[in-house]
Protein backbone atom coordinates (compact mmCIF):
# COMPACT_ATOMS: atom_id res chain seq x y z
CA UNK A 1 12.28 34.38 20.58
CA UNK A 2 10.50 31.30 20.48
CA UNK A 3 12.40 28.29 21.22
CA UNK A 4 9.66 25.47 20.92
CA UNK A 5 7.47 26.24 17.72
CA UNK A 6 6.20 22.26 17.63
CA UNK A 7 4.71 20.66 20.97
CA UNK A 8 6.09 17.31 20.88
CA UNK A 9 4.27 15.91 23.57
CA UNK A 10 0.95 15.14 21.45
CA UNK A 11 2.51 14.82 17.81
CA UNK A 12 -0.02 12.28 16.39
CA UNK A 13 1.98 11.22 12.75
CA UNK A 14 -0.53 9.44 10.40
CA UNK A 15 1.13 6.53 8.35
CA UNK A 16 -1.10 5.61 5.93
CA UNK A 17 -0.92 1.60 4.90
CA UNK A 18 0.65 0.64 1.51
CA UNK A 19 1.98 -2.30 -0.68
CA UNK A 20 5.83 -2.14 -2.07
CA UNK A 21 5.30 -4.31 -5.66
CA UNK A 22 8.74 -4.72 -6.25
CA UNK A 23 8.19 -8.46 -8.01
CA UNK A 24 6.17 -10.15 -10.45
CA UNK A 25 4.43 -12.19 -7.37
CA UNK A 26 2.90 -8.70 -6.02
CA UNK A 27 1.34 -7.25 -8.29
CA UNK A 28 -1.43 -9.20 -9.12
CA UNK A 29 -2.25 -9.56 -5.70
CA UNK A 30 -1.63 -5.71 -4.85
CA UNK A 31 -4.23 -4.66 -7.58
CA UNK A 32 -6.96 -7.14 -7.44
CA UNK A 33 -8.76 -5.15 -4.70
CA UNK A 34 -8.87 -1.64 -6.45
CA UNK A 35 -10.63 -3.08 -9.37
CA UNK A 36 -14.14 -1.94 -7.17
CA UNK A 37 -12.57 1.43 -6.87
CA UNK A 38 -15.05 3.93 -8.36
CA UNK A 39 -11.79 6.60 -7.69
CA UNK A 40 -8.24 6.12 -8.18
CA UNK A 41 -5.54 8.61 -7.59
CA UNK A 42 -2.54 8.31 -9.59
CA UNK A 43 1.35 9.66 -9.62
CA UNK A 44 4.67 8.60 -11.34
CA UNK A 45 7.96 9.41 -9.87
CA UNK A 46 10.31 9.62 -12.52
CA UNK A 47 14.28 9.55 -13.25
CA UNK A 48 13.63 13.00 -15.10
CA UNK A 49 11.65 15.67 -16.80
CA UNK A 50 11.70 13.95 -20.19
CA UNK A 51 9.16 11.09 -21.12
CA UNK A 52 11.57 10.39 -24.24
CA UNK A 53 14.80 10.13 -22.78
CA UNK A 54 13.86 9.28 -18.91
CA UNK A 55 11.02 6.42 -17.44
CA UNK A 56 8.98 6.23 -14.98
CA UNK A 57 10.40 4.69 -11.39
CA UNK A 58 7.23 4.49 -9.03
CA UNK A 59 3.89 4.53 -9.46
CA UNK A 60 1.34 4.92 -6.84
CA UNK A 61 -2.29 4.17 -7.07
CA UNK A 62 -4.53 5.49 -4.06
CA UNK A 63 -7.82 4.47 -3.34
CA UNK A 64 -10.36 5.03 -0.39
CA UNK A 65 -10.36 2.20 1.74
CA UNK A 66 -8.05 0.61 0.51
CA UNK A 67 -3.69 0.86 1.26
CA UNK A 68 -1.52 2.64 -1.26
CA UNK A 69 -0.22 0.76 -3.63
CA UNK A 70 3.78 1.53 -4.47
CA UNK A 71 4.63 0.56 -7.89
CA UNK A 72 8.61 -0.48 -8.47
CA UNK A 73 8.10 -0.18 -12.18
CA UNK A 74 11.42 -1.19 -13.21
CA UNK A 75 11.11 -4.28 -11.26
CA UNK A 76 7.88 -5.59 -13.07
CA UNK A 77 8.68 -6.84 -17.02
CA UNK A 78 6.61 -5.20 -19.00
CA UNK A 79 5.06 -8.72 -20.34
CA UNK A 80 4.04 -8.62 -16.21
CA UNK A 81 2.06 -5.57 -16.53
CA UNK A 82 -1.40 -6.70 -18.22
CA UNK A 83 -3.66 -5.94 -15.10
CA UNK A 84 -1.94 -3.06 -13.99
CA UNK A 85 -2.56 -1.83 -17.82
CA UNK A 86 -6.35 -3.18 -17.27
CA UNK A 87 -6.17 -1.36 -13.97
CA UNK A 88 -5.58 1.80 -15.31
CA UNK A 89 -8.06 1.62 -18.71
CA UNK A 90 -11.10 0.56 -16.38
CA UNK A 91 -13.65 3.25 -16.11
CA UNK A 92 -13.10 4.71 -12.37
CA UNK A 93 -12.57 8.28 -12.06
CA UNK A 94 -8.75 8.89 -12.47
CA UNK A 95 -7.27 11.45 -10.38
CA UNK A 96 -3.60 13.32 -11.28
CA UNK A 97 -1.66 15.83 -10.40
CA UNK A 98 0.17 17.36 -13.58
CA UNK A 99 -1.73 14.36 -15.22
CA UNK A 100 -0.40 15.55 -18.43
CA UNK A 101 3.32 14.90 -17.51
CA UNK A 102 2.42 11.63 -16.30
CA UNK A 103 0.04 10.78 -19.11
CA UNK A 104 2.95 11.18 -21.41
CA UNK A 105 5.31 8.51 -19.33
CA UNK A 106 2.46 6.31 -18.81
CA UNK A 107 2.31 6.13 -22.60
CA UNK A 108 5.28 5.14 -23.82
CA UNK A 109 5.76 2.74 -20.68
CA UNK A 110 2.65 0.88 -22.57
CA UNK A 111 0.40 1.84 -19.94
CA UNK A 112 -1.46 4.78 -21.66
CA UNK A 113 -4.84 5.63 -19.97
CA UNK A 114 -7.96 4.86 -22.38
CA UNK A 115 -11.57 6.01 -22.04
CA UNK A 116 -14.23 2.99 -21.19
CA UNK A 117 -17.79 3.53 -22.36
C-alpha cells in the first residue's frame, strides 16, 4: 500500500497575482489596466442559487498579463460601479463558466453585459 502518493520534495505551487477591491479607492485603479484586454474571463461567487432572492459576493475578472482582479461587490456602492459597468459592456471577448447563471446576477446587480458594435 502506498504510503507517499505526492513527492513533496519538488511541489512547485503556482500563486497567481491578484487585486482584493474591497473599497471605493480600488477599484478604479484595479480596472484601468484591463481596459486593453482583448479577453476577459469572468465569475461571480454568490450567497445562493437564486439571482432574485440572493446577490452576487465576488467577482473576478482574469486577463492575460495582467493579475486577477477580486471584486468585494458588497463593499463597492453601486453609484461606485460606473467603470466596472463600462468594464464589462466594452467589446473584449467575455469568457464564463455557466455564463447564464451569472448573466442573470450581473443583471439585476446593474451590471448586465451589453453587445458593442
Amino acid at each position: 500500500m502506498a504510503t507517499n502518493l505526492i513527492n513533496t520534495n519538488n511541489i512547485s505551487i503556482y500563486t497567481p497575482e491578484y487585486t482584493l477591491v474591497s473599497n471605493v479607492s480600488t477599484i478604479n485603479y484595479a480596472l484601468q489596466g484591463l481596459f486593453q484586454a482583448e479577453i476577459l474571463a469572468i465569475d461571480c461567487e454568490t450567497t445562493g442559487l437564486d439571482p432574485l432572492t440572493d446577490s452576487i459576493r465576488l467577482i473576478q475578472i482574469a486577463a492575460p498579463n495582467h493579475p486577477v482582479v477580486l471584486i468585494d461587490l458588497p463593499a463597492i456602492p453601486k453609484s461606485d460601479r460606473p467603470l466596472l459597468k463600462k468594464l464589462l459592456c466594452n467589446s473584449a471577448v467575455k469568457i464564463a463558466h455557466n455564463a447564464k447563471f451569472d448573466w442573470q446576477f450581473l443583471t439585476l446587480a446593474g451590471l448586465q453585459l451589453i453587445k458593442v458594435n
